[in-house]
PDB file of N, CA and C in Angstrom:
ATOM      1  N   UNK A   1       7.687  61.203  56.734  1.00  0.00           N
ATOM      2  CA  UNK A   1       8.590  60.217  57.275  1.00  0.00           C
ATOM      3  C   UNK A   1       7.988  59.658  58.562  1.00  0.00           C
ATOM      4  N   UNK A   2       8.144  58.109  58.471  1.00  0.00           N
ATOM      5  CA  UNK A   2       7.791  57.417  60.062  1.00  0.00           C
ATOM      6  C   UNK A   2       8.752  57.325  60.569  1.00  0.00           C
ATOM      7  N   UNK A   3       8.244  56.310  62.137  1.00  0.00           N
ATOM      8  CA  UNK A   3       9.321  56.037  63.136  1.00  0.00           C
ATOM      9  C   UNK A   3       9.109  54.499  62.560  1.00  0.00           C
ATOM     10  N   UNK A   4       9.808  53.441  63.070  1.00  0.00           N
ATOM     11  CA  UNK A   4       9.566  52.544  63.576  1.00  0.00           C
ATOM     12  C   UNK A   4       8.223  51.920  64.272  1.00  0.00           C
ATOM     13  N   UNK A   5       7.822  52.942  65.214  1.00  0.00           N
ATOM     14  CA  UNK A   5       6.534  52.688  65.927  1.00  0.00           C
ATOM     15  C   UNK A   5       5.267  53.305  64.891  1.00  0.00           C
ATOM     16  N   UNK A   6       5.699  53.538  64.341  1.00  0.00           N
ATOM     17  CA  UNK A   6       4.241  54.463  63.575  1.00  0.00           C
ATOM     18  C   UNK A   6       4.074  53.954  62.256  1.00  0.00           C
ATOM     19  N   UNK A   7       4.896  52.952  61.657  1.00  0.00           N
ATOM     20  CA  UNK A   7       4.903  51.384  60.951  1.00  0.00           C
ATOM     21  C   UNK A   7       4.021  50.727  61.504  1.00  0.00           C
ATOM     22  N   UNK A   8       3.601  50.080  60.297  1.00  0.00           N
ATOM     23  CA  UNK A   8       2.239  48.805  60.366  1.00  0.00           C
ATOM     24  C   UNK A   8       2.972  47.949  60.881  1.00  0.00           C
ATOM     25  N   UNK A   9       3.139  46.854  61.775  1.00  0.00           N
ATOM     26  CA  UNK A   9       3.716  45.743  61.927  1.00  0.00           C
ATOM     27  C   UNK A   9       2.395  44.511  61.539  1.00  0.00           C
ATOM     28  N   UNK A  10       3.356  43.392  60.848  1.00  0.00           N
ATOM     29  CA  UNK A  10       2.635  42.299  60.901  1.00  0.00           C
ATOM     30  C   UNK A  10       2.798  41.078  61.517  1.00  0.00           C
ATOM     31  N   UNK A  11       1.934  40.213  62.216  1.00  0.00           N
ATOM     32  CA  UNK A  11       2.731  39.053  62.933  1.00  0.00           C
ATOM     33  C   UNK A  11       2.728  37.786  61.756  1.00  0.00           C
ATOM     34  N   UNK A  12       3.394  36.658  62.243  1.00  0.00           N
ATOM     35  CA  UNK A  12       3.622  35.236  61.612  1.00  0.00           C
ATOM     36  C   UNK A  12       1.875  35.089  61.029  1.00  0.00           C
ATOM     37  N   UNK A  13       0.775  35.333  61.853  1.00  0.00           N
ATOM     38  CA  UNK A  13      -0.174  34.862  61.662  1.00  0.00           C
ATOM     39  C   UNK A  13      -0.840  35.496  60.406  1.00  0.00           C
ATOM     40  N   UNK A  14      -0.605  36.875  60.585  1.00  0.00           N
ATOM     41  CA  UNK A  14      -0.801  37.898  59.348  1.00  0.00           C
ATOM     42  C   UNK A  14      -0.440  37.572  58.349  1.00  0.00           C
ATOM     43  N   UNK A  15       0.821  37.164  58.318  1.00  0.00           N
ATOM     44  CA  UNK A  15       1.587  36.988  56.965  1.00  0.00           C
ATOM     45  C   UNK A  15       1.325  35.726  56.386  1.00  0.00           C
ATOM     46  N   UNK A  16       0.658  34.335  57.499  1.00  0.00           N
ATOM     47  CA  UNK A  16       0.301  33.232  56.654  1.00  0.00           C
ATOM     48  C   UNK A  16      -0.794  33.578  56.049  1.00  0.00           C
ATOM     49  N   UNK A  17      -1.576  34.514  56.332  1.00  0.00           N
ATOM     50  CA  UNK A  17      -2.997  34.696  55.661  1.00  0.00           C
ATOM     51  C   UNK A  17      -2.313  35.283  54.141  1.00  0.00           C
ATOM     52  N   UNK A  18      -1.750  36.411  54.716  1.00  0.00           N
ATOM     53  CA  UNK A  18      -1.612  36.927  53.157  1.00  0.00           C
ATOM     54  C   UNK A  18      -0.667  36.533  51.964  1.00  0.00           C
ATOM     55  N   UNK A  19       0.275  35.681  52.758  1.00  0.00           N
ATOM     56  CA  UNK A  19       1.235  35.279  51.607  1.00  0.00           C
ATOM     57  C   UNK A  19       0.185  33.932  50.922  1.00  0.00           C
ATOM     58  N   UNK A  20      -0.796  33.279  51.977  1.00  0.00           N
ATOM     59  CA  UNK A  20      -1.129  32.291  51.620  1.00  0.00           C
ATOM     60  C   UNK A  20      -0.536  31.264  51.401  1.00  0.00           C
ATOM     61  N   UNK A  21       0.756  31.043  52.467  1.00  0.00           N
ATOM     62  CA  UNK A  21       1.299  30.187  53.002  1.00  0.00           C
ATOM     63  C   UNK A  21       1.565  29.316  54.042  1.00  0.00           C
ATOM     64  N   UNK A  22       2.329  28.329  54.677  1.00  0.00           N
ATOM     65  CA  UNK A  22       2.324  27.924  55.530  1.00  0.00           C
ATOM     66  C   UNK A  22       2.795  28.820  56.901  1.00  0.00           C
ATOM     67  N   UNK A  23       3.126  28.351  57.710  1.00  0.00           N
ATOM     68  CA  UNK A  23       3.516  28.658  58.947  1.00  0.00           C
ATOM     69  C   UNK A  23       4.901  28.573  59.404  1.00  0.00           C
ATOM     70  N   UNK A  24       5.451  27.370  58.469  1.00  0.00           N
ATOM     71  CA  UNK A  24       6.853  27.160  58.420  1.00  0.00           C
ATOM     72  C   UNK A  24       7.564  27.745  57.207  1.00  0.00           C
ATOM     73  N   UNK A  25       6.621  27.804  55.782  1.00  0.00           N
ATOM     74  CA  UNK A  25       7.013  28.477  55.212  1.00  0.00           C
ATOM     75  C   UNK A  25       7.587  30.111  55.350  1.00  0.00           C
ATOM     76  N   UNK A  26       6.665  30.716  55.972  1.00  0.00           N
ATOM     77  CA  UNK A  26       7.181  31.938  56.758  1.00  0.00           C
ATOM     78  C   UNK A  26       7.737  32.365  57.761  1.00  0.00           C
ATOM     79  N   UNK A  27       8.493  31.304  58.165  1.00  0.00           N
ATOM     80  CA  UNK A  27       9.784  31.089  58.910  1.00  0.00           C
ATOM     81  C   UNK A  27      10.936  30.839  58.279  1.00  0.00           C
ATOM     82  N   UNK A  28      10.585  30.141  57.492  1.00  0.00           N
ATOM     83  CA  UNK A  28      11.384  29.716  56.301  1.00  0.00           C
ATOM     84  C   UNK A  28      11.785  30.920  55.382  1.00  0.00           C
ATOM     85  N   UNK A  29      10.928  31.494  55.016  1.00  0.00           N
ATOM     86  CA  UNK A  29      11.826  33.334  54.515  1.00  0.00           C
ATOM     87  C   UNK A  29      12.172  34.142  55.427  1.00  0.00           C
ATOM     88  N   UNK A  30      12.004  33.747  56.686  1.00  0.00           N
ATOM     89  CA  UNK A  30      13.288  34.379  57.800  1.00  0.00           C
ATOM     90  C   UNK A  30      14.654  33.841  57.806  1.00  0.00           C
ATOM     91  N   UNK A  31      14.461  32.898  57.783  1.00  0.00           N
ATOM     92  CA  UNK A  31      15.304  31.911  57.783  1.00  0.00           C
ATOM     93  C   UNK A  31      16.625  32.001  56.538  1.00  0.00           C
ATOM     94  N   UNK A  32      16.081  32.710  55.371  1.00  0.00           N
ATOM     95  CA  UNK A  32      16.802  32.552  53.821  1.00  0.00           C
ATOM     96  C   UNK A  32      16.701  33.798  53.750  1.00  0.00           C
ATOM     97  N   UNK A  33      16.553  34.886  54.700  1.00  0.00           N
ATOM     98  CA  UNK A  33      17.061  36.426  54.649  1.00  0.00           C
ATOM     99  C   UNK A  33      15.748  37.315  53.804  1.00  0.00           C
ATOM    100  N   UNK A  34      14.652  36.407  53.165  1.00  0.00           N
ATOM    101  CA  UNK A  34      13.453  37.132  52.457  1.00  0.00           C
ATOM    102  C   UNK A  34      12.792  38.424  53.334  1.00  0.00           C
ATOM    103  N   UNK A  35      12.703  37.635  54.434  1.00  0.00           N
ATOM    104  CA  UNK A  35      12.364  38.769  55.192  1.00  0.00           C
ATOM    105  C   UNK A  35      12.989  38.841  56.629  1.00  0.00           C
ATOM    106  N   UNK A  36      12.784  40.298  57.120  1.00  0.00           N
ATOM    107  CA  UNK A  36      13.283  40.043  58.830  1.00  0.00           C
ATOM    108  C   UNK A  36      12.374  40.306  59.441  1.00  0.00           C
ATOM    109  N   UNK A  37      12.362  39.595  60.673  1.00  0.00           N
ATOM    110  CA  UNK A  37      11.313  39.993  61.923  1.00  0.00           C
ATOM    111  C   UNK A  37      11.872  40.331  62.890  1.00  0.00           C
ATOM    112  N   UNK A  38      11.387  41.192  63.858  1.00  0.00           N
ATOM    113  CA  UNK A  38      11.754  41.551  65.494  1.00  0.00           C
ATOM    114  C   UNK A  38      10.898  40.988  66.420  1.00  0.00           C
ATOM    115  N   UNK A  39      10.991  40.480  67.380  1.00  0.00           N
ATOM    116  CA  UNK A  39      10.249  40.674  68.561  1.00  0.00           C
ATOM    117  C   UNK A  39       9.711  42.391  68.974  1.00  0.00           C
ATOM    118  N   UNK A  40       8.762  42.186  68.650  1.00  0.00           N
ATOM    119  CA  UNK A  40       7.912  43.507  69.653  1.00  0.00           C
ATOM    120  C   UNK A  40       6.713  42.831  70.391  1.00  0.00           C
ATOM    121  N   UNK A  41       7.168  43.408  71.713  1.00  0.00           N
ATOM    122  CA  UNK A  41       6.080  43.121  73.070  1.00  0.00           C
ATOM    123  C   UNK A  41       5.790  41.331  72.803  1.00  0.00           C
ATOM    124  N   UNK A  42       6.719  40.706  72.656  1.00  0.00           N
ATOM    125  CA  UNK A  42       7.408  39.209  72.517  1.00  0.00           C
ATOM    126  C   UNK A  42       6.317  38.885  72.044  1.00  0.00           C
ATOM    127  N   UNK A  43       6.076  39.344  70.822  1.00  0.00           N
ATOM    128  CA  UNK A  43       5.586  38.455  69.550  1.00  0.00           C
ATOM    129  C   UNK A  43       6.295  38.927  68.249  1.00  0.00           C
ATOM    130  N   UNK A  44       6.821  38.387  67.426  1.00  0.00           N
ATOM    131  CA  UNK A  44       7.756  38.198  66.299  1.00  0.00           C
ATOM    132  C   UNK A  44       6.949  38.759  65.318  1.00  0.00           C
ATOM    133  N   UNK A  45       7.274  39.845  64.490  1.00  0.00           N
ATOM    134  CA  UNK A  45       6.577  40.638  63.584  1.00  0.00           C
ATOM    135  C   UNK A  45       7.662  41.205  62.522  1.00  0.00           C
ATOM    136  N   UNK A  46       7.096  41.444  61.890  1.00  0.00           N
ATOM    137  CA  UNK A  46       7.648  42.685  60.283  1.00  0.00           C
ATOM    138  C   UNK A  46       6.478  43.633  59.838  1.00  0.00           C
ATOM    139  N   UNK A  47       7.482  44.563  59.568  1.00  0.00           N
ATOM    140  CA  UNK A  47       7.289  45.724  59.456  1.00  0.00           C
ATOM    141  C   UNK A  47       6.680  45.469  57.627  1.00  0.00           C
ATOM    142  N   UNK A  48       5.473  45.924  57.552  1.00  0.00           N
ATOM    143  CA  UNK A  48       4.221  45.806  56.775  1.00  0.00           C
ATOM    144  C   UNK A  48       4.965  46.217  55.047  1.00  0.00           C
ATOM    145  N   UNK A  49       5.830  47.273  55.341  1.00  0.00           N
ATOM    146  CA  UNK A  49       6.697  48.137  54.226  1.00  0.00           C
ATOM    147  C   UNK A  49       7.708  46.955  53.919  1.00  0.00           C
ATOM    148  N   UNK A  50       7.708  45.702  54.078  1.00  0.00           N
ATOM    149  CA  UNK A  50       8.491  44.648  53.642  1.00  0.00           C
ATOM    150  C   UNK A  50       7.906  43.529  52.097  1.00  0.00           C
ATOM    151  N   UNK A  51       6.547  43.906  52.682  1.00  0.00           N
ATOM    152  CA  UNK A  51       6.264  43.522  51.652  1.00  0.00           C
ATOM    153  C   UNK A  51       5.219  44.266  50.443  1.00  0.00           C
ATOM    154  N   UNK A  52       5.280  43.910  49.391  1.00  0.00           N
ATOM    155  CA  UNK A  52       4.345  45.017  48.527  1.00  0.00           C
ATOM    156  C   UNK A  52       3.749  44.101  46.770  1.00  0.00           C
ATOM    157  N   UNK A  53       2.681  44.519  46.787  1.00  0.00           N
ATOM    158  CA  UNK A  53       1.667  43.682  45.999  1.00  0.00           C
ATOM    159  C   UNK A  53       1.801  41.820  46.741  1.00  0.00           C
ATOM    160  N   UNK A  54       1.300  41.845  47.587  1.00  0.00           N
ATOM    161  CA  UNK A  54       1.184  40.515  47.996  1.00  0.00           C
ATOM    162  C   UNK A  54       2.326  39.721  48.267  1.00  0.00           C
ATOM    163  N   UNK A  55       3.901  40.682  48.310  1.00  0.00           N
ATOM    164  CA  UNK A  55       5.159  39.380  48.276  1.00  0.00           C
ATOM    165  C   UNK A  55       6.170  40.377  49.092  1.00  0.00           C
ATOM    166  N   UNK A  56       6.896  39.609  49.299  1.00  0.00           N
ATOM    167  CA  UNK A  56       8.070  40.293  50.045  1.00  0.00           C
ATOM    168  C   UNK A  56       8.806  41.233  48.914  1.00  0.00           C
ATOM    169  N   UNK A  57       9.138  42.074  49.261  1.00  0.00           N
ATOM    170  CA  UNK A  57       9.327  43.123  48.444  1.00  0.00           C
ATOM    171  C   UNK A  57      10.875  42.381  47.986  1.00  0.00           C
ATOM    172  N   UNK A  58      11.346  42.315  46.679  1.00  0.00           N
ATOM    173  CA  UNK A  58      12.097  41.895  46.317  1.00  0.00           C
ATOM    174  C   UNK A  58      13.487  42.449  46.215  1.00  0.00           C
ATOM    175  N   UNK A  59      13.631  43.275  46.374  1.00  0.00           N
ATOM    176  CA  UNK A  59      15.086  44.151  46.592  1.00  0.00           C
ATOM    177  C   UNK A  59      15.300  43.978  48.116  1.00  0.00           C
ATOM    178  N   UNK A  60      14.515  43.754  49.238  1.00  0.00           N
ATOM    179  CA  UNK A  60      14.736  43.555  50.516  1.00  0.00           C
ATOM    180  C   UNK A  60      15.934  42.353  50.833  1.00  0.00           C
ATOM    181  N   UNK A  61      16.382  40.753  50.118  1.00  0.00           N
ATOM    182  CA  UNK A  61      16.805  40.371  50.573  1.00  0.00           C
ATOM    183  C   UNK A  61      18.576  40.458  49.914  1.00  0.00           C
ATOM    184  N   UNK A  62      18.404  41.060  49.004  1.00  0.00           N
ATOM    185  CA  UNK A  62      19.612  41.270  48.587  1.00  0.00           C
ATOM    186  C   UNK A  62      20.151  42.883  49.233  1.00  0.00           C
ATOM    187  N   UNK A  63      19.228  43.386  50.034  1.00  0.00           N
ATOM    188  CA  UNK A  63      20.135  44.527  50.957  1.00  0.00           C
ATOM    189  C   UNK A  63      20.593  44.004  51.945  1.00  0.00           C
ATOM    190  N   UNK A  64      19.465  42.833  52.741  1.00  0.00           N
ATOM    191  CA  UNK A  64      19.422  42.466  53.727  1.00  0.00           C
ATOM    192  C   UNK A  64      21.366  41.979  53.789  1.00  0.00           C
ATOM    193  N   UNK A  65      21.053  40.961  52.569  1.00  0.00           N
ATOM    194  CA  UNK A  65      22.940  40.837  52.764  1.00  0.00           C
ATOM    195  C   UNK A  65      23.670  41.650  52.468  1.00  0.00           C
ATOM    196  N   UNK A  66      23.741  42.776  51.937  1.00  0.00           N
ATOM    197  CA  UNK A  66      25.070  43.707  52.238  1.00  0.00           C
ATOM    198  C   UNK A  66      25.095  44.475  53.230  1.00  0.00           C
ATOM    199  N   UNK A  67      23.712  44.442  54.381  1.00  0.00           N
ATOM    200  CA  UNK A  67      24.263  45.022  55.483  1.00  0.00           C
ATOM    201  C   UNK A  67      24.632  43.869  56.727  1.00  0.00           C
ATOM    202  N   UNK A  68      24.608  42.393  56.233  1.00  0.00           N
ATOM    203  CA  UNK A  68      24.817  41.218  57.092  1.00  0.00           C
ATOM    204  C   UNK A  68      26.661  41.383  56.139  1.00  0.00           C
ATOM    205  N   UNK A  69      26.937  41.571  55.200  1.00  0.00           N
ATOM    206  CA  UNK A  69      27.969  41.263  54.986  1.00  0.00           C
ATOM    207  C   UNK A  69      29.020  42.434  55.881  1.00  0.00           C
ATOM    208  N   UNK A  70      28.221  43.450  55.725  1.00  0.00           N
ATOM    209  CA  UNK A  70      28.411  44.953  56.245  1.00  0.00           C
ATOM    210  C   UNK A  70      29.073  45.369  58.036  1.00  0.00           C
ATOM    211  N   UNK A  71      28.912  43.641  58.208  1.00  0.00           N
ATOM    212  CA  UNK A  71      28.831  43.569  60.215  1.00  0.00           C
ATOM    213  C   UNK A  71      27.304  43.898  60.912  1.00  0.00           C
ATOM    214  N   UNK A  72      26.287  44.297  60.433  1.00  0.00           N
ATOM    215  CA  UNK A  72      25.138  44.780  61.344  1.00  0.00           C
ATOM    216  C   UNK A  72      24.518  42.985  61.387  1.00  0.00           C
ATOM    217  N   UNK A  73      23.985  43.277  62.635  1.00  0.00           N
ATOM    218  CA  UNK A  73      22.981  42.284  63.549  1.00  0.00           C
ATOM    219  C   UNK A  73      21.861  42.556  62.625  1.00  0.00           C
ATOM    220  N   UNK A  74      21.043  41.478  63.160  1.00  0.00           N
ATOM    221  CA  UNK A  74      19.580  41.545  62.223  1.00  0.00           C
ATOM    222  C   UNK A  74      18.593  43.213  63.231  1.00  0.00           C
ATOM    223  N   UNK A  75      19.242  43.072  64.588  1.00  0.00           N
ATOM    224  CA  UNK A  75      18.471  43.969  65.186  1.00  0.00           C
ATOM    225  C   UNK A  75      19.010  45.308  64.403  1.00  0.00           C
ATOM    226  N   UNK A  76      20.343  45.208  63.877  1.00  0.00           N
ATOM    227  CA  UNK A  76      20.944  47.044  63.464  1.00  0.00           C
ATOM    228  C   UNK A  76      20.515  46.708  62.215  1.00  0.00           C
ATOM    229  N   UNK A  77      20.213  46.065  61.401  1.00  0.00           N
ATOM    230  CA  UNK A  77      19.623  46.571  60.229  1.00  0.00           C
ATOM    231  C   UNK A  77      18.174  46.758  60.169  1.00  0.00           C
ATOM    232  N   UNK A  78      17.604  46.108  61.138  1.00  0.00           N
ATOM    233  CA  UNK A  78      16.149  46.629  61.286  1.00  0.00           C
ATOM    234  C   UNK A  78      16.023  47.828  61.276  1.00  0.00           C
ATOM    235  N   UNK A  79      16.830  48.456  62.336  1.00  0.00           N
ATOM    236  CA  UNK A  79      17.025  49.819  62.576  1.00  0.00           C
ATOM    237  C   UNK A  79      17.040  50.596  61.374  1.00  0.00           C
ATOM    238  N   UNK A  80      18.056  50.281  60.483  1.00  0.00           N
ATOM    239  CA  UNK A  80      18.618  50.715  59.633  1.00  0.00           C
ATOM    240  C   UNK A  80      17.513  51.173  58.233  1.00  0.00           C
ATOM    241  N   UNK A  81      16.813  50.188  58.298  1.00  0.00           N
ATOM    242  CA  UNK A  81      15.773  49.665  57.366  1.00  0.00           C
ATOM    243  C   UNK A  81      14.894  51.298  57.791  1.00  0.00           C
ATOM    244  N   UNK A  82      14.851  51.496  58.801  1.00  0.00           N
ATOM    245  CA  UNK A  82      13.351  51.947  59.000  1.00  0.00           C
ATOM    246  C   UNK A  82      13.164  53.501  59.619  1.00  0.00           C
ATOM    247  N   UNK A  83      14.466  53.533  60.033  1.00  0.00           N
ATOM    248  CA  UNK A  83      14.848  54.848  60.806  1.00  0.00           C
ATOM    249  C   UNK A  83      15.131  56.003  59.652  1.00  0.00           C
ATOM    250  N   UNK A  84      15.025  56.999  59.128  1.00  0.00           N
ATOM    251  CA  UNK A  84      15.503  58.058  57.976  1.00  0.00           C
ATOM    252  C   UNK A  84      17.045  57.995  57.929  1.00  0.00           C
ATOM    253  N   UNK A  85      17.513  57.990  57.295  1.00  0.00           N
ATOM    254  CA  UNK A  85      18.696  57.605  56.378  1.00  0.00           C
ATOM    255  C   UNK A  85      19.529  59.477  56.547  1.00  0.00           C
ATOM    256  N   UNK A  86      20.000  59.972  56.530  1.00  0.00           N
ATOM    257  CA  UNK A  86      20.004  61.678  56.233  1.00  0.00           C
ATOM    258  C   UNK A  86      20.798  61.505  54.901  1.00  0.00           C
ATOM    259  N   UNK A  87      21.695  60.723  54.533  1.00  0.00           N
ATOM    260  CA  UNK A  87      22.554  60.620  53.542  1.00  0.00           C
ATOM    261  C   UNK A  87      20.944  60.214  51.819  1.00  0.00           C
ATOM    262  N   UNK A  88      19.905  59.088  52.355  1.00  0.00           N
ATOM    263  CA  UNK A  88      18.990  58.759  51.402  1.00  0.00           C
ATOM    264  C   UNK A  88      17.963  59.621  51.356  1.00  0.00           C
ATOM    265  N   UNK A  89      17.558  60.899  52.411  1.00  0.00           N
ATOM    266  CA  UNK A  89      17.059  61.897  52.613  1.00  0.00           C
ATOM    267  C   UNK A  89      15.704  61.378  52.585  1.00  0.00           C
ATOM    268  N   UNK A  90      15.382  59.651  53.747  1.00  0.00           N
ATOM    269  CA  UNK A  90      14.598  59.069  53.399  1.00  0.00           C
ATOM    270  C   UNK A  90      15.338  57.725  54.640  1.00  0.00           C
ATOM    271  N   UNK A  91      13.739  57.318  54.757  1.00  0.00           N
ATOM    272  CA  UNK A  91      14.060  55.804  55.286  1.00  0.00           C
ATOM    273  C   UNK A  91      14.656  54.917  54.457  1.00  0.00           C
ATOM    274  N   UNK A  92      15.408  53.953  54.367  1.00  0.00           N
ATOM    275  CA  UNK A  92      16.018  53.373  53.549  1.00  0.00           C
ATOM    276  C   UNK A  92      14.884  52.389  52.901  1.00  0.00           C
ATOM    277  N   UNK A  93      14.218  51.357  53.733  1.00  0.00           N
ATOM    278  CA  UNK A  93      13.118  50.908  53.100  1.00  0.00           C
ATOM    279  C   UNK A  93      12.168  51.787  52.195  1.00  0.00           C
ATOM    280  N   UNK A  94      11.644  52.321  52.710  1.00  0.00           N
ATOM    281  CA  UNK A  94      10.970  53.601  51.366  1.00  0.00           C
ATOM    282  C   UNK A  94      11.336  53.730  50.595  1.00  0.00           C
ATOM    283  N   UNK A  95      13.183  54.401  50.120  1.00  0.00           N
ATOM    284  CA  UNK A  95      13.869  54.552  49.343  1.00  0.00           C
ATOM    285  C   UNK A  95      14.082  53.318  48.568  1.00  0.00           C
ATOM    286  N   UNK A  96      13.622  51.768  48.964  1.00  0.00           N
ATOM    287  CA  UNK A  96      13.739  50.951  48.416  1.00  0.00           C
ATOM    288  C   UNK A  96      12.532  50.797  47.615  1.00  0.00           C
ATOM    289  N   UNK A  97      11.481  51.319  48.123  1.00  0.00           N
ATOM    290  CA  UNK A  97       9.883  50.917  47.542  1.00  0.00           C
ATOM    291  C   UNK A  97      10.071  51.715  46.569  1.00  0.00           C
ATOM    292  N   UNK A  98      10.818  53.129  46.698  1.00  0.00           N
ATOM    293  CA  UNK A  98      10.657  53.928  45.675  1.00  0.00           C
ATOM    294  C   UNK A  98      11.453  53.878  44.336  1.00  0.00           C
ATOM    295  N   UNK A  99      12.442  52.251  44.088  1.00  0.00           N
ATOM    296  CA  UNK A  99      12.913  52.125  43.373  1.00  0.00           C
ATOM    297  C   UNK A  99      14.225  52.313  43.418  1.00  0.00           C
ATOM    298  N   UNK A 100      14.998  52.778  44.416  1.00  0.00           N
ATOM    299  CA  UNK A 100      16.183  53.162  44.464  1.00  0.00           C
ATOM    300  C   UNK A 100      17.201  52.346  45.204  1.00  0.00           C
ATOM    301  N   UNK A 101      17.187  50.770  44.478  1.00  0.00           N
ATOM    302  CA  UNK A 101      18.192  49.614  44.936  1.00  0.00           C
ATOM    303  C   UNK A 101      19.089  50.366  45.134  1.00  0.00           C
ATOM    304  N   UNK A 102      19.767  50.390  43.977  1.00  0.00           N
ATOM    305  CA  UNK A 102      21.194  50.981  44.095  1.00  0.00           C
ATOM    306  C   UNK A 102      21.559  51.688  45.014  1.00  0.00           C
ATOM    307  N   UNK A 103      21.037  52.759  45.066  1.00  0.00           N
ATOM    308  CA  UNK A 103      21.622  54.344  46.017  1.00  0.00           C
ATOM    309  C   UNK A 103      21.657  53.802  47.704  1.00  0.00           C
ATOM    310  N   UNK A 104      20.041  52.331  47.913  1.00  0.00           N
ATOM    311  CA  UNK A 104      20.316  51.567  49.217  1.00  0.00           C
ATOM    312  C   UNK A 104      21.576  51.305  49.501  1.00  0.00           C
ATOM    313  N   UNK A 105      21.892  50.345  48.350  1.00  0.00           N
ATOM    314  CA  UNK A 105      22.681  49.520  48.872  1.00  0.00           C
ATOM    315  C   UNK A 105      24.291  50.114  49.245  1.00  0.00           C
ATOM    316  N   UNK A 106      24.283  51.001  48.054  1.00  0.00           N
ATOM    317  CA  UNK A 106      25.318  52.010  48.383  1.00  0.00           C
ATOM    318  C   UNK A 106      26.228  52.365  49.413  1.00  0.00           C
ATOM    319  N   UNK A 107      25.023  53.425  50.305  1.00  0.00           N
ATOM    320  CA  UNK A 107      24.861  53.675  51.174  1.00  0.00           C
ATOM    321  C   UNK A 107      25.492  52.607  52.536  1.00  0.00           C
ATOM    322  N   UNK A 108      24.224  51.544  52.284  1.00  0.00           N
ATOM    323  CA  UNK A 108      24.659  50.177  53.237  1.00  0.00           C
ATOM    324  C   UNK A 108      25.785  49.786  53.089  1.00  0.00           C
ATOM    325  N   UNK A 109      26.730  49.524  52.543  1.00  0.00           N
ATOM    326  CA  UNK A 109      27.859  49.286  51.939  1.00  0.00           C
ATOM    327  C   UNK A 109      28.868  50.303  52.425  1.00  0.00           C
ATOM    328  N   UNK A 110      28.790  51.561  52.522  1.00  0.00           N
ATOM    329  CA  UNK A 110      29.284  52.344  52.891  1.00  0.00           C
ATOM    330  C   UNK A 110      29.603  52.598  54.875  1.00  0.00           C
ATOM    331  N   UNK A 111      28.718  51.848  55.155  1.00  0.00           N
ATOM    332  CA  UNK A 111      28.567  51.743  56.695  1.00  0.00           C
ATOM    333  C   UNK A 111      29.296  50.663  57.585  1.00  0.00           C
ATOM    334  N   UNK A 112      29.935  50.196  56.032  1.00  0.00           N
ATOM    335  CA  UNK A 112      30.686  48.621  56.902  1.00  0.00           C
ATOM    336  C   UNK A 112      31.444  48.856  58.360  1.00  0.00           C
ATOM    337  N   UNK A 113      31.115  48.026  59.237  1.00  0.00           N
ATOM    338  CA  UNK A 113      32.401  47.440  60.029  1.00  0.00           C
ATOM    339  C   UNK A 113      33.834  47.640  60.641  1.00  0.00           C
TER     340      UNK A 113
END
């Protein structure tokens, strides 16, 4: 299990290389919940475990809204995303890589407001 800090982060610039997109385009999946970014040390980044085989990992934006429907800020679900879960016995993102939409979202759902 990681922290937060011990996550790959990637910046805007990273991600135009690898999505092989624009610049606005990848603002533009901030923007439509594809992906989230934080400011760390005031440059705007995501956490590397967002995306997987070359794309934003696809179960990410449909959690993203049940913990926006849920009441959390984009900053508390970052958190949420990345910190170990004790209930998913697991970071929740992981638990997402590892196939386990459901039991995420669950969970997230369970934390409402």
């Amino acid at each position: 299990m990681s922290s937060p800090a011990d996550r790959e982060w990637l910046t805007v610039p990273d991600l135009v290389e690898m999505l092989g997109v624009s610049t606005s385009r990848v603002r533009r999946l901030f923007e439509d919940r594809i992906l989230l970014a934080e400011r760390r040390d005031g440059v705007l980044r995501v956490p590397a475990d967002f995306l997987k085989d070359g794309e934003p990992l696809h179960e990410l934006r449909g959690t993203l809204m049940v913990l926006a429907d849920a009441g959390f800020s984009d900053e508390e679900a970052m958190h949420w995303l990345l910190d170990e879960d004790e209930i998913l016995g697991a970071a929740p993102i992981d638990a997402l890589r590892q196939g386990r939409k459901s039991e995420v979202r669950r969970v997230a759902q369970s934390l409402a407001f």
